[in-house]
C-alpha atoms as a PDB file:
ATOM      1  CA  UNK A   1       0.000   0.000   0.000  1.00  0.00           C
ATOM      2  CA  UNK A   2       1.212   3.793  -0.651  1.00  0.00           C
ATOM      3  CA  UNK A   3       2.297   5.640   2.177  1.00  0.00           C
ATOM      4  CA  UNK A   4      -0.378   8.251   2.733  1.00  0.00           C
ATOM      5  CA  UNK A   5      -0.440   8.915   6.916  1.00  0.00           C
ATOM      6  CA  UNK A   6       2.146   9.219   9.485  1.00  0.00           C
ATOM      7  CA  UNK A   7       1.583   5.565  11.144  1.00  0.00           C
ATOM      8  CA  UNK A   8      -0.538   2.746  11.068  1.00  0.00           C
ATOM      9  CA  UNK A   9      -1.357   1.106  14.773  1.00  0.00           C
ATOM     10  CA  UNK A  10      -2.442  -2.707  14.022  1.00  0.00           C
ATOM     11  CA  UNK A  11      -4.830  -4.754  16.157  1.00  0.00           C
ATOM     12  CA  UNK A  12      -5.259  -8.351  15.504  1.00  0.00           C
ATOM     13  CA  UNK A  13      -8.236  -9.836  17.537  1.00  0.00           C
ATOM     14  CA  UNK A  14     -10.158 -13.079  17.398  1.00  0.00           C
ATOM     15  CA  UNK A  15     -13.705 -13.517  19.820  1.00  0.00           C
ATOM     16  CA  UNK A  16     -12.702 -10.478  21.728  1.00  0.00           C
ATOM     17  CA  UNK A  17     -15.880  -8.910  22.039  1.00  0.00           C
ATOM     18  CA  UNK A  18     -15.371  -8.748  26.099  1.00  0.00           C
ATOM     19  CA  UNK A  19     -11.787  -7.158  26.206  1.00  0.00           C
ATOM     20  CA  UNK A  20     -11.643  -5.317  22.596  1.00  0.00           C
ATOM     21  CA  UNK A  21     -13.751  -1.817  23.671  1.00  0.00           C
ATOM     22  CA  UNK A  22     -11.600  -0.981  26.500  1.00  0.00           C
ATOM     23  CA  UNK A  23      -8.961  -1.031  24.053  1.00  0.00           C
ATOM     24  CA  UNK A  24     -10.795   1.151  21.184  1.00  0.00           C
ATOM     25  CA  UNK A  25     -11.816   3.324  23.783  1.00  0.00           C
ATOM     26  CA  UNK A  26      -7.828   4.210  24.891  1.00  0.00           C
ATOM     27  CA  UNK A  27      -7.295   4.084  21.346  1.00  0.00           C
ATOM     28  CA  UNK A  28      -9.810   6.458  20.538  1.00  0.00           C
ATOM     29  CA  UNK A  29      -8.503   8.824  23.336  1.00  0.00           C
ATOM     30  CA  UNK A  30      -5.133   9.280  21.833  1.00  0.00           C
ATOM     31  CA  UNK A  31      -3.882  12.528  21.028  1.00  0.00           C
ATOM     32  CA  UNK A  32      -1.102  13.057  18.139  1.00  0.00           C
ATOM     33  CA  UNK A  33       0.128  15.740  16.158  1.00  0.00           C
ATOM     34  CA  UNK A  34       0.359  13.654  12.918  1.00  0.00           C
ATOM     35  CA  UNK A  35      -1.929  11.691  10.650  1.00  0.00           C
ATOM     36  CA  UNK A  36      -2.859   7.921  11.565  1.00  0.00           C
ATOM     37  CA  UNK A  37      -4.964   5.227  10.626  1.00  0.00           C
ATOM     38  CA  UNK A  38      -6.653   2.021  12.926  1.00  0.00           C
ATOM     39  CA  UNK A  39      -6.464  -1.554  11.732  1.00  0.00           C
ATOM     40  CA  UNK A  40      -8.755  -4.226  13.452  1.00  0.00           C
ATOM     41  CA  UNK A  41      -7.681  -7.557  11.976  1.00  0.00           C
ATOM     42  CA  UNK A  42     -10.621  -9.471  13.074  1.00  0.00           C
ATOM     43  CA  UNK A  43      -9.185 -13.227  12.493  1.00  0.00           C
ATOM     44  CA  UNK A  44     -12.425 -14.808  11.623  1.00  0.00           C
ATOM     45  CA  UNK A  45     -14.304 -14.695  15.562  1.00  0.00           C
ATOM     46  CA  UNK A  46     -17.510 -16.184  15.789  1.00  0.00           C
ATOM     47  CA  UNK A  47     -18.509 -14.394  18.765  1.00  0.00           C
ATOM     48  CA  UNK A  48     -19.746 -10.745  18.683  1.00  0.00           C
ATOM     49  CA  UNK A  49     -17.166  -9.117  17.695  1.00  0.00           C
ATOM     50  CA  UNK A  50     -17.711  -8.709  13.829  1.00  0.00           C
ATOM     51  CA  UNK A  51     -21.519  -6.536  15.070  1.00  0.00           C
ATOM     52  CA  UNK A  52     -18.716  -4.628  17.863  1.00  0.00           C
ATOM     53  CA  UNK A  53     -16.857  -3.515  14.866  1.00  0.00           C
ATOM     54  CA  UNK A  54     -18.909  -2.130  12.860  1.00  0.00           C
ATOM     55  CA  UNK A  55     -20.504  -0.423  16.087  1.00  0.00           C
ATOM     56  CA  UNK A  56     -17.098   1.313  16.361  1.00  0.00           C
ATOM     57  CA  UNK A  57     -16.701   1.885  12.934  1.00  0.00           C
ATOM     58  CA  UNK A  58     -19.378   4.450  12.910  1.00  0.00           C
ATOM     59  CA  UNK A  59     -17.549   6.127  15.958  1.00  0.00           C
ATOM     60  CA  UNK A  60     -13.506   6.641  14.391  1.00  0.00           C
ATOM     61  CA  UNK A  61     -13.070   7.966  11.235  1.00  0.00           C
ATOM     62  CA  UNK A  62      -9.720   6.548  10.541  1.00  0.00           C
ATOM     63  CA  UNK A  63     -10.715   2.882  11.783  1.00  0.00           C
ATOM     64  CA  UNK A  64     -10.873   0.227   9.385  1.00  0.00           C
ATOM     65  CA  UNK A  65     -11.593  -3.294   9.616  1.00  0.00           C
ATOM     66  CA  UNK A  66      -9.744  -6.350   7.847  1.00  0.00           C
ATOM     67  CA  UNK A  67     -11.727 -10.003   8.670  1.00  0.00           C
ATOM     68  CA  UNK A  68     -10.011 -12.976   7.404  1.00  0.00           C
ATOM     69  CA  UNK A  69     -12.170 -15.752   6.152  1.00  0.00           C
ATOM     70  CA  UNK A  70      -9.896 -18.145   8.414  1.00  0.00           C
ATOM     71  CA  UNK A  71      -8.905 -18.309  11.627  1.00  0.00           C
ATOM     72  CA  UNK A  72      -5.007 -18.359  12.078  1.00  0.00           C
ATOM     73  CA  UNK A  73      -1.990 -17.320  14.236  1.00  0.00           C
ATOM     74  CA  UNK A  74      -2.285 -14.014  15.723  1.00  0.00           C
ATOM     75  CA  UNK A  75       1.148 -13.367  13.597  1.00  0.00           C
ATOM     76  CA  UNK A  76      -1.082 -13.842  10.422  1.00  0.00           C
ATOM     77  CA  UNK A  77      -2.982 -11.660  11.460  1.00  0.00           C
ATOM     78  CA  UNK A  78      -0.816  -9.388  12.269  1.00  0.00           C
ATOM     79  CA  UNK A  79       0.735  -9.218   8.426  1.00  0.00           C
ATOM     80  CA  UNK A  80      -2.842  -9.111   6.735  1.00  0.00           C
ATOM     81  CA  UNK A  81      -2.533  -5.500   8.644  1.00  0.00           C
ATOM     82  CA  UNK A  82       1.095  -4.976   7.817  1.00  0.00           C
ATOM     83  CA  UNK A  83       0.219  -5.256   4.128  1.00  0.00           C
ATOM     84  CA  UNK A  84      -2.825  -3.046   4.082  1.00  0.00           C
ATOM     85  CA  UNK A  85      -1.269  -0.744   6.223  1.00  0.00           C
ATOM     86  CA  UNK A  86      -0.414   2.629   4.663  1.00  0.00           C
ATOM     87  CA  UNK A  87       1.924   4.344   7.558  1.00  0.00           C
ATOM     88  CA  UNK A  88       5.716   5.286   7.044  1.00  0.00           C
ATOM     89  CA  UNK A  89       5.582   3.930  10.803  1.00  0.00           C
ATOM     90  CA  UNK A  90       3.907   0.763  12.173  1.00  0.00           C
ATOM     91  CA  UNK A  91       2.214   0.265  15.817  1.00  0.00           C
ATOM     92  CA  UNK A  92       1.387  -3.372  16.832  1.00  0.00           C
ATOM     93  CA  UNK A  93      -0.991  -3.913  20.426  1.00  0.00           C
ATOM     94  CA  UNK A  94      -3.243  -6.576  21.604  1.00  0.00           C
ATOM     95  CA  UNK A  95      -6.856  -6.553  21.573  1.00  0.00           C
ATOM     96  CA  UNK A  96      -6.687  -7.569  25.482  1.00  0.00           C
ATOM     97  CA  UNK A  97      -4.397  -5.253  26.602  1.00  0.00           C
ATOM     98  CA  UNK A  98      -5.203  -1.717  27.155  1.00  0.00           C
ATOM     99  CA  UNK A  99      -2.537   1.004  25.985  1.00  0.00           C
ATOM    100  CA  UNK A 100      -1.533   4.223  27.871  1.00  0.00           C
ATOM    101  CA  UNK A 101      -2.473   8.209  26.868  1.00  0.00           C
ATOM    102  CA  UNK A 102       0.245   8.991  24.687  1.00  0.00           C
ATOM    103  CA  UNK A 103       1.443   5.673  23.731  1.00  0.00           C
ATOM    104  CA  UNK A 104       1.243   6.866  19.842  1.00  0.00           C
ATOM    105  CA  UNK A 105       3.117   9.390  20.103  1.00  0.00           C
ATOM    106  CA  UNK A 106       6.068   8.057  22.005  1.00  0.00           C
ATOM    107  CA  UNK A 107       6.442   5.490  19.869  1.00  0.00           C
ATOM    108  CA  UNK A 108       7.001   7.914  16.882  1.00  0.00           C
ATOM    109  CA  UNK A 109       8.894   9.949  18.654  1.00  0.00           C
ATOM    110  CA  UNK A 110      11.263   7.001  19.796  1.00  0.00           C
ATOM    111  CA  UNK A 111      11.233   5.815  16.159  1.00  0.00           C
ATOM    112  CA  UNK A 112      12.784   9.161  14.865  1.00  0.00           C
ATOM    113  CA  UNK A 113      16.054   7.495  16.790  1.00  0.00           C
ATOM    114  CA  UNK A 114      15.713   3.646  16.662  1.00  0.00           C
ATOM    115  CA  UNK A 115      13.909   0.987  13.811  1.00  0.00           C
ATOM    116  CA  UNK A 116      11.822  -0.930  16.804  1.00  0.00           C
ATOM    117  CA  UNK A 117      10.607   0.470  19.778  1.00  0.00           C
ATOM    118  CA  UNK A 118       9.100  -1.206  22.672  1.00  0.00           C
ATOM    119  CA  UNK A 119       7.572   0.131  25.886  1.00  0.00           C
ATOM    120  CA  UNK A 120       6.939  -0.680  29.884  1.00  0.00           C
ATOM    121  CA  UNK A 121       4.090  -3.442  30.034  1.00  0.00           C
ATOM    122  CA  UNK A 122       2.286  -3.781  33.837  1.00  0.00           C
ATOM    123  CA  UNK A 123      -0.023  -5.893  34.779  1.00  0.00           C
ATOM    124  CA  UNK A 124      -1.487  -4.569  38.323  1.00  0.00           C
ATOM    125  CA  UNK A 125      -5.020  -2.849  36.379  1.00  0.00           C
ATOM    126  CA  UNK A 126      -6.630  -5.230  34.467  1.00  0.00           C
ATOM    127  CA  UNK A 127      -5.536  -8.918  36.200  1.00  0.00           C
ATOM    128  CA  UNK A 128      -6.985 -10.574  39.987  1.00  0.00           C
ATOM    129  CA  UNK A 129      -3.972  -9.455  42.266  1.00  0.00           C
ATOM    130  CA  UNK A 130      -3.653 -13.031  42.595  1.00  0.00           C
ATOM    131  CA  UNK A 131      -2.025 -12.982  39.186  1.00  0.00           C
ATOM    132  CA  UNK A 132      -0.478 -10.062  39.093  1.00  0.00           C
ATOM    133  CA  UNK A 133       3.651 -10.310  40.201  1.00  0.00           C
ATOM    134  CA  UNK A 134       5.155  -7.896  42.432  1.00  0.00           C
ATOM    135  CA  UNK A 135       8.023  -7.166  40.150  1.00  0.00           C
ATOM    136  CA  UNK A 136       5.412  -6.274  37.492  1.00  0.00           C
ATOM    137  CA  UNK A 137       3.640  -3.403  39.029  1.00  0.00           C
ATOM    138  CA  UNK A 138       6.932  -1.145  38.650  1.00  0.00           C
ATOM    139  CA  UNK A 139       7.591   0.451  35.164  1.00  0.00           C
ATOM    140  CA  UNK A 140      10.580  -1.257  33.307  1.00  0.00           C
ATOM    141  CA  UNK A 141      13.316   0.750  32.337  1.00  0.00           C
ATOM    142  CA  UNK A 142      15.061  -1.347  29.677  1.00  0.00           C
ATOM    143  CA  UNK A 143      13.159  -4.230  27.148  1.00  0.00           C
ATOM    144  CA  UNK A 144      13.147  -7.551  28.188  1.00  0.00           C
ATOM    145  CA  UNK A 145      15.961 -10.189  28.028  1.00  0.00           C
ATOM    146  CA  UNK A 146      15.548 -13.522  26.985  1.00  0.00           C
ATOM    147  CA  UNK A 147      17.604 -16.651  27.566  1.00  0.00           C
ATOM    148  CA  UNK A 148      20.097 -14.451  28.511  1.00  0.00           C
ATOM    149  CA  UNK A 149      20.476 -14.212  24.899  1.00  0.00           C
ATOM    150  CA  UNK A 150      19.231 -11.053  23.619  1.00  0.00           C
ATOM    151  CA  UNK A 151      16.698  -8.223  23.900  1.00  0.00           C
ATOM    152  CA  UNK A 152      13.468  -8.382  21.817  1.00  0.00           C
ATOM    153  CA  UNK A 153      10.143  -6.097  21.644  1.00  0.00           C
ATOM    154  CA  UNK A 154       7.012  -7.882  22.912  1.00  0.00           C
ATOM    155  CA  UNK A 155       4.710  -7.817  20.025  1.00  0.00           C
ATOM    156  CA  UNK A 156       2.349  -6.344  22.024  1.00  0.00           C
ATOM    157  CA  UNK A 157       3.960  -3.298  22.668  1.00  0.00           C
ATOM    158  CA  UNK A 158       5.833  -2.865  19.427  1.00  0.00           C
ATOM    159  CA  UNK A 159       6.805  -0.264  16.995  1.00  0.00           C
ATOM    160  CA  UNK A 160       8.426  -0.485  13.328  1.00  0.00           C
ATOM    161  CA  UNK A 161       9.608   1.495  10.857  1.00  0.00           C
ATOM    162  CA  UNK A 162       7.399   0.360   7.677  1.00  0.00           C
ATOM    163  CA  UNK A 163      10.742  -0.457   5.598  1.00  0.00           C
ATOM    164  CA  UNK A 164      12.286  -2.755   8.173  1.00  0.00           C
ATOM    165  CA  UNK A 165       8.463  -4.626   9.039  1.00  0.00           C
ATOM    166  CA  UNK A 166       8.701  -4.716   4.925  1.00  0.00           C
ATOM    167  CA  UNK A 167      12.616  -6.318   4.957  1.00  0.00           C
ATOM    168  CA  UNK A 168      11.637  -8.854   7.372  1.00  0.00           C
ATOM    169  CA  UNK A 169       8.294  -9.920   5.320  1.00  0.00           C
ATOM    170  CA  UNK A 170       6.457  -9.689   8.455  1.00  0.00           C
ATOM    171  CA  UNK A 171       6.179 -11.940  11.639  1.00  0.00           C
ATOM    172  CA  UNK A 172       7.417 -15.747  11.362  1.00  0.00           C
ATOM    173  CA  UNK A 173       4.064 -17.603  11.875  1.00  0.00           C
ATOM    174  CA  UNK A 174       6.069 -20.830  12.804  1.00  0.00           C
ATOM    175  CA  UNK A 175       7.755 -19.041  15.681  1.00  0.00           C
ATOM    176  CA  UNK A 176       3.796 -17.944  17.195  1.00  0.00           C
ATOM    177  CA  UNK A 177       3.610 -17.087  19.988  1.00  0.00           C
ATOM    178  CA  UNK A 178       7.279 -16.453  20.407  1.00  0.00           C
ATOM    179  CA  UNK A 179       7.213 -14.397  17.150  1.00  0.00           C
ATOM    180  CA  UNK A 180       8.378 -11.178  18.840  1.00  0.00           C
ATOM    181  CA  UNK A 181      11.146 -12.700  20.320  1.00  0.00           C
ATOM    182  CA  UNK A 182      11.921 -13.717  16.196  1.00  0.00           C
ATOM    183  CA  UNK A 183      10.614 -10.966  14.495  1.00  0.00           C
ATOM    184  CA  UNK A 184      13.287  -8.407  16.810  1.00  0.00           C
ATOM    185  CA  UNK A 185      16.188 -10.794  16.657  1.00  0.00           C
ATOM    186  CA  UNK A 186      15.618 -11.071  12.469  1.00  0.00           C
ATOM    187  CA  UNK A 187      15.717  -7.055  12.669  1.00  0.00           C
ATOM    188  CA  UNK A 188      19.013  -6.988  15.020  1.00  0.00           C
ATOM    189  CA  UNK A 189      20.659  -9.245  12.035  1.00  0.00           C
ATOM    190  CA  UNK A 190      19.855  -6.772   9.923  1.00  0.00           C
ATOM    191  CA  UNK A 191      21.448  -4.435  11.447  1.00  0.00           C
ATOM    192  CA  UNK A 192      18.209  -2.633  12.865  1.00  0.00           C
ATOM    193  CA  UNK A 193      17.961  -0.679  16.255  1.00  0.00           C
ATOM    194  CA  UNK A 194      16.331  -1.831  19.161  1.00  0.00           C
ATOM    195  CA  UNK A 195      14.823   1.430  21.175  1.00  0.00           C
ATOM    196  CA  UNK A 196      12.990   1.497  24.919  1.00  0.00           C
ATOM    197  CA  UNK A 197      10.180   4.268  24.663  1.00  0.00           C
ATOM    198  CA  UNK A 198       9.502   5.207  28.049  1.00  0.00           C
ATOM    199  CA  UNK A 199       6.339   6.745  27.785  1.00  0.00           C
ATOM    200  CA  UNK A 200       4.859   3.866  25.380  1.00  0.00           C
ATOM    201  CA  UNK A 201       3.125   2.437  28.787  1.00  0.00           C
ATOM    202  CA  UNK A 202       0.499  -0.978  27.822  1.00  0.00           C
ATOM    203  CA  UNK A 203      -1.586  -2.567  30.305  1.00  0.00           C
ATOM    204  CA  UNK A 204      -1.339  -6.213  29.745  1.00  0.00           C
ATOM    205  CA  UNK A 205      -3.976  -8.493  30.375  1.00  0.00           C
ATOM    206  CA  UNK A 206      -2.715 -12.010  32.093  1.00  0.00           C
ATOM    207  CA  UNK A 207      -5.305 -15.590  32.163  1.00  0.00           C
ATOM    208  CA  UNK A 208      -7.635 -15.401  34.768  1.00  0.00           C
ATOM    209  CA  UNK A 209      -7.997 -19.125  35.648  1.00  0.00           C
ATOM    210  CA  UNK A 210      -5.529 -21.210  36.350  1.00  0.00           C
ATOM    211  CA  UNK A 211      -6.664 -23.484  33.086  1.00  0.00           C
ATOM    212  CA  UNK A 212      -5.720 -20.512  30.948  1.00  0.00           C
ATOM    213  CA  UNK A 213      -2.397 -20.171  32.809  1.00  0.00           C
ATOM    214  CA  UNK A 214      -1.620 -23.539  32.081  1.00  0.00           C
ATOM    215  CA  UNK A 215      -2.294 -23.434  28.222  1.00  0.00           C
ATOM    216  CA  UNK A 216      -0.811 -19.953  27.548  1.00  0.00           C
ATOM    217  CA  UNK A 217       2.864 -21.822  29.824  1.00  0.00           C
ATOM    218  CA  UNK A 218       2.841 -24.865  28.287  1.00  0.00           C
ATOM    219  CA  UNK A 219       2.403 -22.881  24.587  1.00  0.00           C
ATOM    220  CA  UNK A 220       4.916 -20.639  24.895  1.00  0.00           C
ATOM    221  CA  UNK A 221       7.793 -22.651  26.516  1.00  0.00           C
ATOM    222  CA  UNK A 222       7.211 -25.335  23.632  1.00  0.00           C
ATOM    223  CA  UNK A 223       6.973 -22.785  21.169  1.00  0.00           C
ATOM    224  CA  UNK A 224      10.713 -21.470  22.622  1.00  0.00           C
ATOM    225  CA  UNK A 225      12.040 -24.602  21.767  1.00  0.00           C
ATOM    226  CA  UNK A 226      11.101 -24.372  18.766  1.00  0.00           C
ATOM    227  CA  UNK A 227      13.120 -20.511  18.368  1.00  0.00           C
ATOM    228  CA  UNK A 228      16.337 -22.115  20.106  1.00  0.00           C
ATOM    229  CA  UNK A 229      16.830 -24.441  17.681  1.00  0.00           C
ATOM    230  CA  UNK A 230      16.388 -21.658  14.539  1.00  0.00           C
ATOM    231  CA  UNK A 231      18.984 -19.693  16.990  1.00  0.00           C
ATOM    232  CA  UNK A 232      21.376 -21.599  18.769  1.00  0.00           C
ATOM    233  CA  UNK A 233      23.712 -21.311  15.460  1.00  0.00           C
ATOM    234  CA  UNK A 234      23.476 -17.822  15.987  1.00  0.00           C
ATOM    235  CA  UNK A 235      24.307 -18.411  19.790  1.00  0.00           C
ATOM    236  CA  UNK A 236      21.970 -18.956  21.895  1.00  0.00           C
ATOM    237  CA  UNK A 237      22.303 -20.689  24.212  1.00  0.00           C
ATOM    238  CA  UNK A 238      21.035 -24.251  25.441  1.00  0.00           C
ATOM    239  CA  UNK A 239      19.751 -25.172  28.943  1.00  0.00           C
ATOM    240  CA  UNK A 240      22.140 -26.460  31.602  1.00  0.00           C
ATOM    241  CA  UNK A 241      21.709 -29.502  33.092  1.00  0.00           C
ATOM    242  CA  UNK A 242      21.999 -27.258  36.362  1.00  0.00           C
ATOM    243  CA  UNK A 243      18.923 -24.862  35.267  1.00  0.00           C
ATOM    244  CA  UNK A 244      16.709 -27.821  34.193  1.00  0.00           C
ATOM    245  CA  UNK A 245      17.301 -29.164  37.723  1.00  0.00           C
ATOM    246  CA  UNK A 246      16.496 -25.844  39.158  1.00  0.00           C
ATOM    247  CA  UNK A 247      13.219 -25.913  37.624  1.00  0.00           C
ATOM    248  CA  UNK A 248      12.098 -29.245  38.073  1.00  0.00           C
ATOM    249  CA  UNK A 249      12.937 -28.591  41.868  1.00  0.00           C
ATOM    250  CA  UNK A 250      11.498 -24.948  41.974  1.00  0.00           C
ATOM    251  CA  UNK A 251       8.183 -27.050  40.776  1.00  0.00           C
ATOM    252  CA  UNK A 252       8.390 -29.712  43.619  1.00  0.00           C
ATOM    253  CA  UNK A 253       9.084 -27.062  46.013  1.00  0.00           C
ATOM    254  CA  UNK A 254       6.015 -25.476  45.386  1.00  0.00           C
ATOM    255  CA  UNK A 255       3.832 -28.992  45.788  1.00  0.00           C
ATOM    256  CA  UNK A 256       2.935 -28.120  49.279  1.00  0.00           C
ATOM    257  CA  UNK A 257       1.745 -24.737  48.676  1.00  0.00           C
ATOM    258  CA  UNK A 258      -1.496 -25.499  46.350  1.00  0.00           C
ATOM    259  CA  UNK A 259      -3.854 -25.445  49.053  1.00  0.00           C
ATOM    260  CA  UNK A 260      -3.378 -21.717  48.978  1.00  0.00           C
ATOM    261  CA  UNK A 261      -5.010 -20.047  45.537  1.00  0.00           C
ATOM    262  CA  UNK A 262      -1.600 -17.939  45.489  1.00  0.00           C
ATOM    263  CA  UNK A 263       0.249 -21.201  45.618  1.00  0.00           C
ATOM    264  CA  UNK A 264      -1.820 -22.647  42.953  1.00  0.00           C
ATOM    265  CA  UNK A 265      -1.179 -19.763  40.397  1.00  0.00           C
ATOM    266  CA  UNK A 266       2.573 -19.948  41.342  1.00  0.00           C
ATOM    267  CA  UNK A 267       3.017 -23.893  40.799  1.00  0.00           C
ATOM    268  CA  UNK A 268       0.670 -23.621  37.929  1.00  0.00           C
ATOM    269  CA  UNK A 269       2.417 -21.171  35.848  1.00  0.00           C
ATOM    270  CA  UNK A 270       5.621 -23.045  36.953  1.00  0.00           C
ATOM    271  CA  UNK A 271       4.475 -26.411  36.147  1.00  0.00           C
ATOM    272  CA  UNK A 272       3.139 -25.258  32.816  1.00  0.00           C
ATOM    273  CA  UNK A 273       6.258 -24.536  31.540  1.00  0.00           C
ATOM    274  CA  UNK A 274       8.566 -27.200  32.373  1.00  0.00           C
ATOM    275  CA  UNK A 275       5.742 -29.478  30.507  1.00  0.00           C
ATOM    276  CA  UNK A 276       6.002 -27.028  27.589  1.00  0.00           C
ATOM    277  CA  UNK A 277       9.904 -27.235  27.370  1.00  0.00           C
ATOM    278  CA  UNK A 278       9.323 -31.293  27.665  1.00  0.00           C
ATOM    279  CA  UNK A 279       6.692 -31.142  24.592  1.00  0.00           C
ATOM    280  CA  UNK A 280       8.852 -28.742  22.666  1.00  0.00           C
ATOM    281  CA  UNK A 281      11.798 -30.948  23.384  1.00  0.00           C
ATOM    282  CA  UNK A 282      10.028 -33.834  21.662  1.00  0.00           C
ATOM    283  CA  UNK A 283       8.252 -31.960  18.887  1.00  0.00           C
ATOM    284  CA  UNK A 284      11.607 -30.379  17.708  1.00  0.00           C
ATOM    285  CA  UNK A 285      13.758 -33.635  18.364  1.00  0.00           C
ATOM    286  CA  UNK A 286      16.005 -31.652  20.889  1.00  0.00           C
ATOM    287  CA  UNK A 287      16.435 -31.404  24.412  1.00  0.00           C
ATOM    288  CA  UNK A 288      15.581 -27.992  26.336  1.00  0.00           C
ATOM    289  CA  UNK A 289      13.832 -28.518  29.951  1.00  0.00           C
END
């Protein structure tokens, strides 16, 4: 698509008619001295969220909405956006997650200096405060590190020059859900900056039952075996025998404290990801607990 406004924030969503207006509505709020466009990628829900679209498309002007006849990864969804987007600079949140006043324009201002820009995330307003951690309520100062490996942009919280989104032909729907992880470490290759944007503040919204804790663990620790073994050429590096120890006893050590709900969410969330490392470990034929 031409390039015909400032930037382009991209929403993927799929049956998020419960969580999706709280994040139109801080959309809607934002104030920026450029030109920018709204992109709902509705990935074919079949709840009410198609009917809360086109509610909301009545109320912003520069909202429009892409559905996709099937239902994917939210990475595909997230390039059916990138490639009707028509912004020099590209904004990427969660239809969950609820972003800050001024989170547009800290982004762009951050991407004046850097090719990918990520922000604090919290948890502490939208989550039980049984599932929110302590170290989460304070603002981050730096992005996150992973595997002691490198720094990547949550995809939630992420920013893009168009060209470099463009380079990279999007996110790697084979990496999903660690596809930010992927998608930032492709861009540091090509020589690409990695920025912090302090005032590009996101609410993130956590599961809210211990079943949804477990699935969303046990996904993404599988899913990170898969991106070790597309990195650990590049160097990253593999567990210890030490540090698989560490968390199969961190996981018994936590046995006795399920009769408290705190206890459950903490061996839960535990627990769901050393299973996740042992079912990526046999789905990519290499060992990473």
């Amino acid at each position: 698509m031409p390039v015909t406004v400032d930037v382009s924030v991209i929403v993927p969503c799929r049956n998020a008619a419960t969580t999706l207006p709280a994040q139109l509505e801080a959309l809607a709020r934002q104030r920026f001295d450029g030109t920018w466009e709204l992109i709902v990628v509705d990935d074919a829900s079949n709840d009410n969220t198609p009917s809360l679209l086109e509610q909301w498309g009545g109320r912003m002007e520069n909202m429009s909405v892409l559905r996709l006849a099937r239902g994917g990864s939210a990475s595909r969804a997230r390039n059916a956006g990138i490639g009707a987007a028509r912004g020099s600079l590209l904004l990427f949140c969660d239809a969950d997650d609820v972003v800050a006043p001024g989170w547009i324009e800290a982004h762009a201002e951050a991407l004046r200096t850097y090719e990918l820009t990520g922000g604090p995330m919290r948890t502490d307003a939208l989550n039980p405060a049984l599932f929110v951690r302590p170290t989460t309520i304070r603002e981050p100062s730096e992005l996150p590190m992973s595997a002691g490996y490198r720094r990547f942009v949550p995809s939630g919280n992420l920013g893009v020059r168009r060209q470099v989104a463009l380079a990279l032909k999007g996110f790697d729907d084979s990496t999903d859900p660690c596809e930010d992880q992927d998608f930032s470490w492709r861009a540091v290759d090509l020589d690409a900056s990695l920025g912090f944007a302090p005032g590009a503040m996101v609410q993130v919204r956590w599961p809210s039952s211990l079943k949804a804790l477990w699935r969303q663990r046990l996904k993404w620790n599988a899913s990170f075996v898969g991106l070790f073994v597309k990195n650990r050429d590049r160097g990253m590096p593999a567990r210890t025998a030490r540090q698989t120890l560490g968390a199969l006893a961190f996981v018994i050590r936590r046995l006795p404290g399920i009769v408290t709900r705190r206890g459950r969410v903490v061996f839960v969330a535990a627990a769901g990801g050393l299973a996740g490392r042992v079912v990526g470990s046999v789905r990519y034929r290499t060992l990473y607990i």
